[in-house]
Protein backbone atom coordinates (compact mmCIF):
# COMPACT_ATOMS: atom_id res chain seq x y z
CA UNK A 1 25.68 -4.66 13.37
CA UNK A 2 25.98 -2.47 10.31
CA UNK A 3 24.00 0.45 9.63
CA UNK A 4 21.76 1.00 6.47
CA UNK A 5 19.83 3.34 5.30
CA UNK A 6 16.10 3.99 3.74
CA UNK A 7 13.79 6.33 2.42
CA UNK A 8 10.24 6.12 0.99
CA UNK A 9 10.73 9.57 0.84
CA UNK A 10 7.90 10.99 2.91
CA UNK A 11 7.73 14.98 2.19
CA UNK A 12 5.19 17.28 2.57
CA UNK A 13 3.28 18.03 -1.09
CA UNK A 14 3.53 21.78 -0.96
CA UNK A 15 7.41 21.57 -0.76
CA UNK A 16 8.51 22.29 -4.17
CA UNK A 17 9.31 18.91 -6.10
CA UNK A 18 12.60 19.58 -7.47
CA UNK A 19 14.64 20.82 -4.07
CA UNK A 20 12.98 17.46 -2.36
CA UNK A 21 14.58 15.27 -5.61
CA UNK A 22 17.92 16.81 -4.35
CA UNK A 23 17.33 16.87 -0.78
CA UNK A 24 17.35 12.97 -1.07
CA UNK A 25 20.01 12.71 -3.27
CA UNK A 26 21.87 14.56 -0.60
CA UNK A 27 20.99 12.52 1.54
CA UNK A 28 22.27 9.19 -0.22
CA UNK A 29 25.45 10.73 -0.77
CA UNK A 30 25.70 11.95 2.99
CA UNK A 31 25.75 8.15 3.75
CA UNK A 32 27.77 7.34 1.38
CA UNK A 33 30.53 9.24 2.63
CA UNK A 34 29.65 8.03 6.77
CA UNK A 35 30.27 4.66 6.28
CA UNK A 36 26.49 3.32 5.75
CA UNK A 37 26.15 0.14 4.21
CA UNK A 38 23.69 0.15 2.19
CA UNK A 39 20.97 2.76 0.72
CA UNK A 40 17.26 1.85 0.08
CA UNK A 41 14.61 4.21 -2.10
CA UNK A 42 11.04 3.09 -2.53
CA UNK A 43 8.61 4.27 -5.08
CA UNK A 44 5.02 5.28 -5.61
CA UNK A 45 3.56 6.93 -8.91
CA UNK A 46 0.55 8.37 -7.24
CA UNK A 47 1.70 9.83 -4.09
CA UNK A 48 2.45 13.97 -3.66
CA UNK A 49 4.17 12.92 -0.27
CA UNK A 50 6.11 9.65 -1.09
CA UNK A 51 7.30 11.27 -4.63
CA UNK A 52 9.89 8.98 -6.07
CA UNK A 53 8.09 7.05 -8.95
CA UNK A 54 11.14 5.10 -9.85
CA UNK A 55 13.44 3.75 -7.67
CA UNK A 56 15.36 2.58 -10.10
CA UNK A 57 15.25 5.91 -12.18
CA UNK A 58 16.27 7.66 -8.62
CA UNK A 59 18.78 5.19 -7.77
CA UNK A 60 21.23 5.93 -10.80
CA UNK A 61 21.29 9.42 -10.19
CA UNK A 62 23.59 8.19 -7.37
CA UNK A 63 25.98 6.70 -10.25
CA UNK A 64 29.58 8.40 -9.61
CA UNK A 65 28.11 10.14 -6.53
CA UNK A 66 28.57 7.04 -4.04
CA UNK A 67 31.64 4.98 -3.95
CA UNK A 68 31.47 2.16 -1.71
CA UNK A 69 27.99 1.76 -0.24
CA UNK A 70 25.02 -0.99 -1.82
CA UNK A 71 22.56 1.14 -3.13
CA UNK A 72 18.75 -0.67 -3.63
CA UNK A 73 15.36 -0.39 -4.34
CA UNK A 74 12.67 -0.56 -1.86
CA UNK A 75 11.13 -1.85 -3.92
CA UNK A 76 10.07 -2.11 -7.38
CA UNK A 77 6.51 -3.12 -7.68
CA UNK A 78 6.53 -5.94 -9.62
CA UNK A 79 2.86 -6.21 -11.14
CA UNK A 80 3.18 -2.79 -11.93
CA UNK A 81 5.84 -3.35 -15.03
CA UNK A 82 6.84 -6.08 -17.29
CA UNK A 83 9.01 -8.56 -16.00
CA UNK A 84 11.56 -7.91 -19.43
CA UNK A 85 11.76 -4.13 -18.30
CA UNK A 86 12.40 -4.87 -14.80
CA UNK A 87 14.99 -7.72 -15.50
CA UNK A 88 17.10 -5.65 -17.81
CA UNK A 89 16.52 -2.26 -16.20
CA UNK A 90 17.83 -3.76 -13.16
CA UNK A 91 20.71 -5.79 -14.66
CA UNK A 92 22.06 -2.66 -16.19
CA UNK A 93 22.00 -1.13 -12.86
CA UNK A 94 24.04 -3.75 -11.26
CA UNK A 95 26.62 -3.57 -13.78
CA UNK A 96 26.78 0.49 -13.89
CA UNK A 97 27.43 0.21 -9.99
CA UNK A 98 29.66 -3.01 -10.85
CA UNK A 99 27.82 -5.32 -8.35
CA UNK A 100 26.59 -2.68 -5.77
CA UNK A 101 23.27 -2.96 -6.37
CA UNK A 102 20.79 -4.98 -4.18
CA UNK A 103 16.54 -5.25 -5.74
CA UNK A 104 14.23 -4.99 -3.67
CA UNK A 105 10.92 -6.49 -4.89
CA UNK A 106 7.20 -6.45 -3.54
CA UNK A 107 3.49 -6.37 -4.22
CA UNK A 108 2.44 -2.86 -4.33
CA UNK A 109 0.80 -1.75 -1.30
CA UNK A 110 -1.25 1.41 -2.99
CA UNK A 111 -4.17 1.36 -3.87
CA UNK A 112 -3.92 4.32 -6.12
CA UNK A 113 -1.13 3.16 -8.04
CA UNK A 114 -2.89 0.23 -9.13
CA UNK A 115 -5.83 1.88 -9.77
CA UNK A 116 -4.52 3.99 -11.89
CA UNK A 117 -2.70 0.90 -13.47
CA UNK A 118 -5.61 -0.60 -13.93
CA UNK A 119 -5.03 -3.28 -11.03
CA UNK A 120 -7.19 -2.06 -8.50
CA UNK A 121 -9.02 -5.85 -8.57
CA UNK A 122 -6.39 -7.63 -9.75
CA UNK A 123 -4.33 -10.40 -7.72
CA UNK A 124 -1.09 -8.68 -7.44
CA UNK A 125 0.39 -11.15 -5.60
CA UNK A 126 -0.12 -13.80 -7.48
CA UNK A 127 1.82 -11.37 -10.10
CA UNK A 128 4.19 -10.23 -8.01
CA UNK A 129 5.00 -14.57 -7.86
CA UNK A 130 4.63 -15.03 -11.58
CA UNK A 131 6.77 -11.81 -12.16
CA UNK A 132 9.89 -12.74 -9.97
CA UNK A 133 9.86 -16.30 -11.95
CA UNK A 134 10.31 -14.88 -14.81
CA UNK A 135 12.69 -11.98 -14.00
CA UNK A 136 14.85 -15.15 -12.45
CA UNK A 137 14.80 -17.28 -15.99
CA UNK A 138 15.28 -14.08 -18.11
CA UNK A 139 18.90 -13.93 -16.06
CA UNK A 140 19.51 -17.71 -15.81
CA UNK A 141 18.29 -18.51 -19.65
CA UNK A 142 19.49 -17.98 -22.96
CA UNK A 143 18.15 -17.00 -26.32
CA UNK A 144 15.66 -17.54 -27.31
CA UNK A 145 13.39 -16.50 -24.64
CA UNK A 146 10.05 -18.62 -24.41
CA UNK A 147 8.13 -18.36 -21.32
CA UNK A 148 4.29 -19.06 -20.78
CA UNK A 149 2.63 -17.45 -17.57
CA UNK A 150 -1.18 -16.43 -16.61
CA UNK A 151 -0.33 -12.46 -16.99
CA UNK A 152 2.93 -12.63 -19.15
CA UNK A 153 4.02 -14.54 -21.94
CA UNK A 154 7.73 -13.74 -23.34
CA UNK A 155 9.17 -15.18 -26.57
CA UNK A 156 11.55 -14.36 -28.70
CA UNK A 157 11.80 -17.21 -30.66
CA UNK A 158 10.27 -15.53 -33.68
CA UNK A 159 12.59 -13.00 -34.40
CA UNK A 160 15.78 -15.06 -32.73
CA UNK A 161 19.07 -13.51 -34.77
CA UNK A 162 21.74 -13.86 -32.79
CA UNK A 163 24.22 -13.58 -35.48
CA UNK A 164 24.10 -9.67 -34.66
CA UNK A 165 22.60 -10.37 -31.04
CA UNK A 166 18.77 -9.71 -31.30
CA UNK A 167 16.42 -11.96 -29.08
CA UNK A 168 18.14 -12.11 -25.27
CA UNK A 169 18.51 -9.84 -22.50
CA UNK A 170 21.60 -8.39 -20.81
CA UNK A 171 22.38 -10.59 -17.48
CA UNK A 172 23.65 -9.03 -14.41
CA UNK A 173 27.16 -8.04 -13.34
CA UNK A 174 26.82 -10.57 -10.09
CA UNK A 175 26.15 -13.85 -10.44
CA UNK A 176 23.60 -15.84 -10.46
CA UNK A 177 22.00 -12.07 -9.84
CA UNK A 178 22.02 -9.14 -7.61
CA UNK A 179 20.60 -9.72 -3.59
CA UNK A 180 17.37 -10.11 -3.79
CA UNK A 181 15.62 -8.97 -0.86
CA UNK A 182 11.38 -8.04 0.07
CA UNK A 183 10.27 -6.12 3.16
CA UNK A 184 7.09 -7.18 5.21
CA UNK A 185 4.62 -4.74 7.23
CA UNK A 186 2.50 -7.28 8.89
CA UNK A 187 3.60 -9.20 12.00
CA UNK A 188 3.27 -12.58 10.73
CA UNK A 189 4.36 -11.94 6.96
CA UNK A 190 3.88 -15.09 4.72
CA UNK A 191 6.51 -13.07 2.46
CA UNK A 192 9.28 -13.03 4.91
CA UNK A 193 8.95 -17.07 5.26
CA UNK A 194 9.33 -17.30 1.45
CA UNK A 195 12.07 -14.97 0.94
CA UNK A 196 13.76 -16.78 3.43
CA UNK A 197 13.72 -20.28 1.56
CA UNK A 198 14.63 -19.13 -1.55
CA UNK A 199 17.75 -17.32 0.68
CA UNK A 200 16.85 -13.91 -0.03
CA UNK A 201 16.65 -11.00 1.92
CA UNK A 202 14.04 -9.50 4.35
CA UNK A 203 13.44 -6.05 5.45
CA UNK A 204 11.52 -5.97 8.60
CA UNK A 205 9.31 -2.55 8.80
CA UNK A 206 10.81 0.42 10.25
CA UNK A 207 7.23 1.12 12.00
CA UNK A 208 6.35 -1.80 13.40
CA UNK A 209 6.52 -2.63 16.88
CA UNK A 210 9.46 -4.15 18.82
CA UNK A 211 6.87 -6.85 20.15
CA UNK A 212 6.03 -7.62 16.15
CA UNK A 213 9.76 -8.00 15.41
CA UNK A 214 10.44 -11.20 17.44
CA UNK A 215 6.83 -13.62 15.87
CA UNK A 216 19.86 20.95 24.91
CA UNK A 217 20.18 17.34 22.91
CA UNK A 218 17.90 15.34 24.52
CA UNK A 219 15.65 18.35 24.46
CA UNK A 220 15.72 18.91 20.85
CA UNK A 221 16.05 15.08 19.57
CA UNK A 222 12.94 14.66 21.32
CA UNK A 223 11.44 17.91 19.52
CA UNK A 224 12.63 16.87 16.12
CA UNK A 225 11.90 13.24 16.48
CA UNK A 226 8.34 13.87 17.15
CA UNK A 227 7.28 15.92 20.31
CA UNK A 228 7.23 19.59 17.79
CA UNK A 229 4.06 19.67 15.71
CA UNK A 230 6.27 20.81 12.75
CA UNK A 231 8.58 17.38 13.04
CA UNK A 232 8.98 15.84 10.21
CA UNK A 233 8.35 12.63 11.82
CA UNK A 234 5.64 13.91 13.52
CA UNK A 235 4.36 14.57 9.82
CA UNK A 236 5.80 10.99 8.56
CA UNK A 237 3.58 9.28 11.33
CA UNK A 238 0.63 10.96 10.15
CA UNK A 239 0.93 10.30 6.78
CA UNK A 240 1.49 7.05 7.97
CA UNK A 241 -1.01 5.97 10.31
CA UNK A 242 -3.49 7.59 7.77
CA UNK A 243 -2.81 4.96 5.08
CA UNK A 244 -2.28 1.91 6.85
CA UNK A 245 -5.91 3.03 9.26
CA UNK A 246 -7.65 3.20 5.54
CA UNK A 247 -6.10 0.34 5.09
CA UNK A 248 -7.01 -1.73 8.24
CA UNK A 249 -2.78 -2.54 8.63
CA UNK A 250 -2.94 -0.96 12.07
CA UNK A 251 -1.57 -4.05 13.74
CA UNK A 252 1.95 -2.84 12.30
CA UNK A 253 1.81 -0.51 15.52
CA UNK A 254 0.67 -2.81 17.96
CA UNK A 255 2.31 -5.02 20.52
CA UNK A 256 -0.72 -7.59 20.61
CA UNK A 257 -3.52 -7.80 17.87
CA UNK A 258 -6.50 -7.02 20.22
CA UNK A 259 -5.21 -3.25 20.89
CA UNK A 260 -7.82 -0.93 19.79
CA UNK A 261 -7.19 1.27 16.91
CA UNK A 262 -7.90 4.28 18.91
CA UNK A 263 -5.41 3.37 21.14
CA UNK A 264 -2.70 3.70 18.62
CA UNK A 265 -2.23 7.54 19.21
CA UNK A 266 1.10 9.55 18.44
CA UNK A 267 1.93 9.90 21.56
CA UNK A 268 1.59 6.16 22.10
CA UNK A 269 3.72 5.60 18.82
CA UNK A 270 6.85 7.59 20.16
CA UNK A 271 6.98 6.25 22.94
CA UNK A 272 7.07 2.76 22.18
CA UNK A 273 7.74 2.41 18.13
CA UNK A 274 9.89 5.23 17.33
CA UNK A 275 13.46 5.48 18.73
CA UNK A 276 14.49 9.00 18.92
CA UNK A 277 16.79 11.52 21.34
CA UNK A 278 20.14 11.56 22.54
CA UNK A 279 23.11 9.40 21.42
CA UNK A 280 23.34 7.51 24.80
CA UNK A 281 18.87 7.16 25.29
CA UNK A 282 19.08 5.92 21.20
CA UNK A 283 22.14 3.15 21.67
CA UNK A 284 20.08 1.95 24.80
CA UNK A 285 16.81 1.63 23.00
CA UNK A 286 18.87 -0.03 20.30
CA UNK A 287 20.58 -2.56 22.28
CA UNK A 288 17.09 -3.25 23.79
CA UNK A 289 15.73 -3.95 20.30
CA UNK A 290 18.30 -5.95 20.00
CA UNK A 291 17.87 -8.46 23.52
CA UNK A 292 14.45 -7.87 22.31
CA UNK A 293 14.59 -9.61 18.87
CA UNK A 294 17.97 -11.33 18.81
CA UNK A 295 21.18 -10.74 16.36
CA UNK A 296 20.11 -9.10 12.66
CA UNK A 297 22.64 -7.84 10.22
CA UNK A 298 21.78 -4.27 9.52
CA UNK A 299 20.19 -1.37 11.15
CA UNK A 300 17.99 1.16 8.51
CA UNK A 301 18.10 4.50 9.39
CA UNK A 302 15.03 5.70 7.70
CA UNK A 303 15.25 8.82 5.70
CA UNK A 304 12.64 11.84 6.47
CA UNK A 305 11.91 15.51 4.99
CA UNK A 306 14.74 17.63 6.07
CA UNK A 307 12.39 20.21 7.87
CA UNK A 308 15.45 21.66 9.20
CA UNK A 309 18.76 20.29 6.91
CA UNK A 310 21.04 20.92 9.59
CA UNK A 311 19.59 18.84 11.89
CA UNK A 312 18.63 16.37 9.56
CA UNK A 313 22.21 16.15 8.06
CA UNK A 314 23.31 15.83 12.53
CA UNK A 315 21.11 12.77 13.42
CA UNK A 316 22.67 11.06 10.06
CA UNK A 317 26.49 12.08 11.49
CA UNK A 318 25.76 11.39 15.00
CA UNK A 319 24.18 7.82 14.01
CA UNK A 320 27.21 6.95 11.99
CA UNK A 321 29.86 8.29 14.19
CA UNK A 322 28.55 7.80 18.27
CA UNK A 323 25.45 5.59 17.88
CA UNK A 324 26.92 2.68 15.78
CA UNK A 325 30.39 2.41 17.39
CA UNK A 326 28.75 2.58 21.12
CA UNK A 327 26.46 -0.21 19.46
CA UNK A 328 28.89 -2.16 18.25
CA UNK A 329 31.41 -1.49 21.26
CA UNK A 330 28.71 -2.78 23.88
CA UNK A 331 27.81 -5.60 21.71
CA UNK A 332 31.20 -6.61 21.19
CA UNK A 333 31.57 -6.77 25.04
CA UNK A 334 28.18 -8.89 25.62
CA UNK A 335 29.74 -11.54 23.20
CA UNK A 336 33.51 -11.62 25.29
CA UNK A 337 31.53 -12.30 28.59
CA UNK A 338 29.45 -15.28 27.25
């Protein structure tokens, strides 16, 4: 099992933008340099707590900073740009990071975003569709582009001169294209089935529950991770649970659908979504998870607001360096005896 890792970000607004920017960039480059995988960002334009508007933007700051992890997007709202910006943006990316970049795609789950867009009532979905077909023809074509679609129509055919190169789009460094992969908050996600036959990628939630997956230390891991009013995941919950109650998505947190929202409390959610404390209590719960829900590739450890940075920067080390080996170690035995 290899370990990943992710951030939305989720800070709190009053924290003064610019140390936050470099907070997670520190925190990419932390991983980077413990052996993680792979690094997700995710994006939101309208959003004073989850403040990256560009995961792409965000993403090559990391150029020259990380050497040998995958570094991806988490994702890039497709209906909320044009499929020729997203295609080439991202294709320069992959070949700047020389085939380390993965693109992760979705929907848009914000309602504020797309209303300020101008979205608010549109079928983003049925974008997000349309916008991935093209994005995949602008890579596997050549000049000149013509494509015909309900919310974009590309051509190029009338100013085609390719004796100086005007009229296609760069392609990526790998081929056909980068990983594409899509994450999936609901339980039964229609998305996950189709990124699956097209042999993409899929990102399960980092907050839903175990159940939804399959269809001092200890003092102050337990503090940090949720337990002190002042956690930061105590504060990432809330922010949480606040959007996804709005948006009647509760079922994310729920073992069975007919749990009542009001039983969805934090206390409820630490116990039983979040996995948190010491090294030993956090390989158990993961090798749980795992008997739970069966062999996946790669763990995310998902980023948070560095409330305190030492202790922030520890749970990153100690993941990297005692959780994953133990992990790994015990799995590695479980296989031997079968």
């Amino acid at each position: 099992m290899k370990l990943g890792y992710f951030t939305m970000p989720v800070h709190p607004p009053a924290r003064r933008y610019v140390e936050t920017l470099k907070e997670d960039r520190e925190a990419f480059i932390l991983a980077d340099r413990l052996g993680y995988s792979e690094g997700y960002c995710g994006e939101h334009l309208t959003d004073a707590a989850e403040n990256i508007p560009n995961s792409m933007m965000f993403i090559a700051t990391l150029l020259g900073a990380t050497s040998q992890m995958k570094v991806g997007t988490a994702v890039v709202n497709l209906p909320h740009s044009h499929p020729v910006v997203v295609a080439s943006n991202a294709a320069m990316l992959d070949n700047l990071f020389e085939g380390r970049f993965i693109l992760g795609i979705g929907a848009g789950i914000l309602r504020s975003d797309a209303e300020a867009l101008g979205l608010l009532d549109a079928d983003r979905n049925d974008m997000f569709a349309e916008a991935i077909d093209h994005i995949l023809a602008l890579w596997a074509g050549t000049a000149p582009i013509d494509l015909n679609g309900k919310y974009w129509t590309i051509s190029t055919v009338r100013t085609l001169w390719p004796e100086v190169g005007i009229g296609d789009i760069v392609k990526p460094y790998q081929k056909p294209h980068p990983p594409i992969a899509g994450t999936a908050t609901d339980p039964d996600s229609k998305g996950l089935i189709a990124l699956g036959r097209r042999g993409w990628w899929p990102i399960s939630s980092h907050f839903l529950h175990p159940n939804c997956l399959k269809s001092q230390w200890d003092k102050v891991a337990r503090a940090y991770g949720g337990d002190d009013a002042n956690s930061p995941y105590r504060f990432y919950m809330s922010q949480l649970t606040a959007k996804l109650k709005k948006a009647r998505r509760m079922i994310a947190f729920k073992p069975h659908p007919d749990m009542p929202d009001e039983d969805v409390t934090f206390d409820y959610i630490f116990d039983n979504v979040v996995i948190r404390g010491s090294v030993n209590r956090v390989v158990d719960r993961i090798l749980e998870l795992h008997d739970q829900v069966g062999d996946f590739g790669t763990l995310l450890y998902c980023g948070k607001d560095w409330a305190d940075p030492q202790l922030g920067r520890k749970s990153m080390e100690l993941m990297a360096e005692k959780v994953m080996p133990a992990v790994n170690a015990a799995l590695a035995r479980s296989m031997a005896a079968e």
